[in-house]
Protein backbone atom coordinates (compact mmCIF):
# COMPACT_ATOMS: atom_id res chain seq x y z
CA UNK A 1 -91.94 -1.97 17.70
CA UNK A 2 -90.76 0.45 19.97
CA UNK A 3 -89.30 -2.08 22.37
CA UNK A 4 -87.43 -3.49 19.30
CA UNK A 5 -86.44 -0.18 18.29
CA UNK A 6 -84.53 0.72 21.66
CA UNK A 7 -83.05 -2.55 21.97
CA UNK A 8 -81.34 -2.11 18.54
CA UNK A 9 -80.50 1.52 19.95
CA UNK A 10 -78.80 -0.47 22.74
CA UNK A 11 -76.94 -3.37 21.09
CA UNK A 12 -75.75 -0.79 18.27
CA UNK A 13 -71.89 -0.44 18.78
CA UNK A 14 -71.19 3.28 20.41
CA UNK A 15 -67.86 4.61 18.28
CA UNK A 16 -64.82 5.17 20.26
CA UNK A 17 -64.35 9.16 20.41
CA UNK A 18 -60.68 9.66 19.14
CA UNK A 19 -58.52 12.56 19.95
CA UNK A 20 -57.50 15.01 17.28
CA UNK A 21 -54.20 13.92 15.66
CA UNK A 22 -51.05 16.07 17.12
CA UNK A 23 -48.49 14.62 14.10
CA UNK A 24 -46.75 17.73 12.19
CA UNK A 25 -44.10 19.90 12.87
CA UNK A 26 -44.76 22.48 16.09
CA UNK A 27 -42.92 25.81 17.04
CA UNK A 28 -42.32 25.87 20.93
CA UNK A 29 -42.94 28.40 23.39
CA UNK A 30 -40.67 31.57 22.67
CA UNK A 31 -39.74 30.26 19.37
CA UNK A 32 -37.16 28.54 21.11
CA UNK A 33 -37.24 25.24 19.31
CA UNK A 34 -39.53 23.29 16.15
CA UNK A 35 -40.58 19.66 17.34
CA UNK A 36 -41.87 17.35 15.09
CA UNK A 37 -44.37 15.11 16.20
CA UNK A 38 -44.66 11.87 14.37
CA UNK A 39 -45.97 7.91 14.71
CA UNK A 40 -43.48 5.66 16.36
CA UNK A 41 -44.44 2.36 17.73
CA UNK A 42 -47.94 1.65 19.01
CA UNK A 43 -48.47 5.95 19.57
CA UNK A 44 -46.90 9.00 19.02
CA UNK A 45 -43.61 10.66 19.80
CA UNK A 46 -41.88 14.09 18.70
CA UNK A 47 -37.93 15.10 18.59
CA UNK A 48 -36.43 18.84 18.44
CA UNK A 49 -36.03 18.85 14.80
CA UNK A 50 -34.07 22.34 14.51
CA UNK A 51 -32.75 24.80 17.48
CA UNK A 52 -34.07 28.23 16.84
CA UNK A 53 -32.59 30.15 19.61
CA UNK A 54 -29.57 28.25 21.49
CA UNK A 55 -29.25 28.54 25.09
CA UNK A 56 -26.34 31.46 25.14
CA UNK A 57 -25.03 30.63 28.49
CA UNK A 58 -24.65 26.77 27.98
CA UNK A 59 -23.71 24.21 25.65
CA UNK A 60 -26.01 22.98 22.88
CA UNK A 61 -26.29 19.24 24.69
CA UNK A 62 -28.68 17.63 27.56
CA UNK A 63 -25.79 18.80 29.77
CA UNK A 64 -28.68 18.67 32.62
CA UNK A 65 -29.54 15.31 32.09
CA UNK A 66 -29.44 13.15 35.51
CA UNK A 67 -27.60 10.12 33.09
CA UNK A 68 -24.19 11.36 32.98
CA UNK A 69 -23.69 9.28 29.71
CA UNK A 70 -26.50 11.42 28.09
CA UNK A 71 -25.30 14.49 28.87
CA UNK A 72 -23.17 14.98 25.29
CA UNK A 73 -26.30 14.38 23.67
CA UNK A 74 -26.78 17.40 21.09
CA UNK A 75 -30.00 18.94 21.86
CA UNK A 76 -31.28 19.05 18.39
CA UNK A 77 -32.15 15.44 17.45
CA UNK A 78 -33.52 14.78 21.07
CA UNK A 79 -36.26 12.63 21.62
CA UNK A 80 -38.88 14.29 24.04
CA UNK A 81 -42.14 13.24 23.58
CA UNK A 82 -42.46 9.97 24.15
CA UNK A 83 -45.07 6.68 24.14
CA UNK A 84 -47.85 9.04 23.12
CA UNK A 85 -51.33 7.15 22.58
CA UNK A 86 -54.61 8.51 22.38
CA UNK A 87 -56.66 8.57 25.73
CA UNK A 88 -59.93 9.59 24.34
CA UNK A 89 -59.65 13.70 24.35
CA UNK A 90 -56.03 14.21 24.63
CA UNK A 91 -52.95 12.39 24.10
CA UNK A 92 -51.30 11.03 27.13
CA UNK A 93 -47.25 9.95 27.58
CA UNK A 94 -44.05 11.23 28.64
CA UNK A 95 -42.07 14.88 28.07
CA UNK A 96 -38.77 15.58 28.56
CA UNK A 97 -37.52 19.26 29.40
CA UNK A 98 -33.57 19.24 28.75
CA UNK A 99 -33.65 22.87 30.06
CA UNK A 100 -34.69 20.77 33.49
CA UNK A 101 -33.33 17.65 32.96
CA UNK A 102 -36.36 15.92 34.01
CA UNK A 103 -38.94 13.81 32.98
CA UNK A 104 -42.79 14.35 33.40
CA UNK A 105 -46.10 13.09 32.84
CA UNK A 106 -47.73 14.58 30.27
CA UNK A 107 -50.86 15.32 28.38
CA UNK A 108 -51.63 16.82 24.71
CA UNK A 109 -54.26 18.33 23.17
CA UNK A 110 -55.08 19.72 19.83
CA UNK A 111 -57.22 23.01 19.80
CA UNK A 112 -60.04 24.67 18.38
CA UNK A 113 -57.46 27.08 16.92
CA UNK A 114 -55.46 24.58 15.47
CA UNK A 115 -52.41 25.36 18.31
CA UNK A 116 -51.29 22.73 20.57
CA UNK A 117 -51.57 22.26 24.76
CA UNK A 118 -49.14 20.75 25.96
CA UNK A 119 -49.09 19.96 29.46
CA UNK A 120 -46.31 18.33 31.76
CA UNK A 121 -47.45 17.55 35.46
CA UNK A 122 -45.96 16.21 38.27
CA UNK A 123 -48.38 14.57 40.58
CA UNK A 124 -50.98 17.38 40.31
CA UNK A 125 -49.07 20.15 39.83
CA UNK A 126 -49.17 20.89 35.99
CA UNK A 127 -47.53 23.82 33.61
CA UNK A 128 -48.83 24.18 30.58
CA UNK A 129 -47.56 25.57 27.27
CA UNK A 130 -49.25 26.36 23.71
CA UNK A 131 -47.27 25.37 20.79
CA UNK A 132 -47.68 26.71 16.91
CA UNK A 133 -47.76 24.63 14.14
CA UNK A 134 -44.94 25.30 11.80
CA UNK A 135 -46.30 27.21 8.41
């Protein structure tokens, strides 16, 4: 009986941990920006839904951006998160900083306190920021 019992244990399918849904609208570091996270595709991906504080010494566009037929792009609207899926605990995909003009790696996480980590690396040097959902 035993025997039976563990081999059941065995053969029982083991759920697939999921990581905590990141959809809603977020407040970014300094207040600077809301980004609304949303499904697109096959994952996730999140665009600057409103400019909160404008850059005062530069234009309102991904003037940085290495594609020099980008660059009139207005900020708010901009895609950047992108190809989001869930790895298990985090969320793993793309960022886009128009401050840099660059694209990273990056890697999401919902939590405990209901904030967000989000985390853009480059090789293995990461920063990291904490975003607030939007009340």
């Amino acid at each position: 009986m035993r025997f039976a019992l563990a081999l059941f244990a065995l053969a029982a399918p083991v759920a697939a941990h999921a990581a905590t849904p990141i959809t809603g609208q977020w407040l970014t570091v300094g207040e600077k920006a809301i980004v609304t996270i949303s499904e697109c595709g096959k994952g996730v991906c999140g665009r600057v839904t409103k400019v909160l504080k404008p850059n005062p010494k530069g234009p309102t566009t991904d003037f940085r951006n290495p594609d020099p037929t980008k660059r009139a792009r207005p900020i708010e609207g901009l895609q950047i998160l992108a190809n989001f899926t869930d790895s298990g605990n985090d969320w793993q995909g793309r960022i886009y900083s128009p401050e840099a003009g660059k694209e990273y790696k990056s890697y999401v996480t919902r939590r405990p306190d209901g904030r967000l980590q989000v985390k853009g690396c480059i090789a293995f040097f990461c920063q990291t920021q904490v975003w607030t959902p939007v009340r």
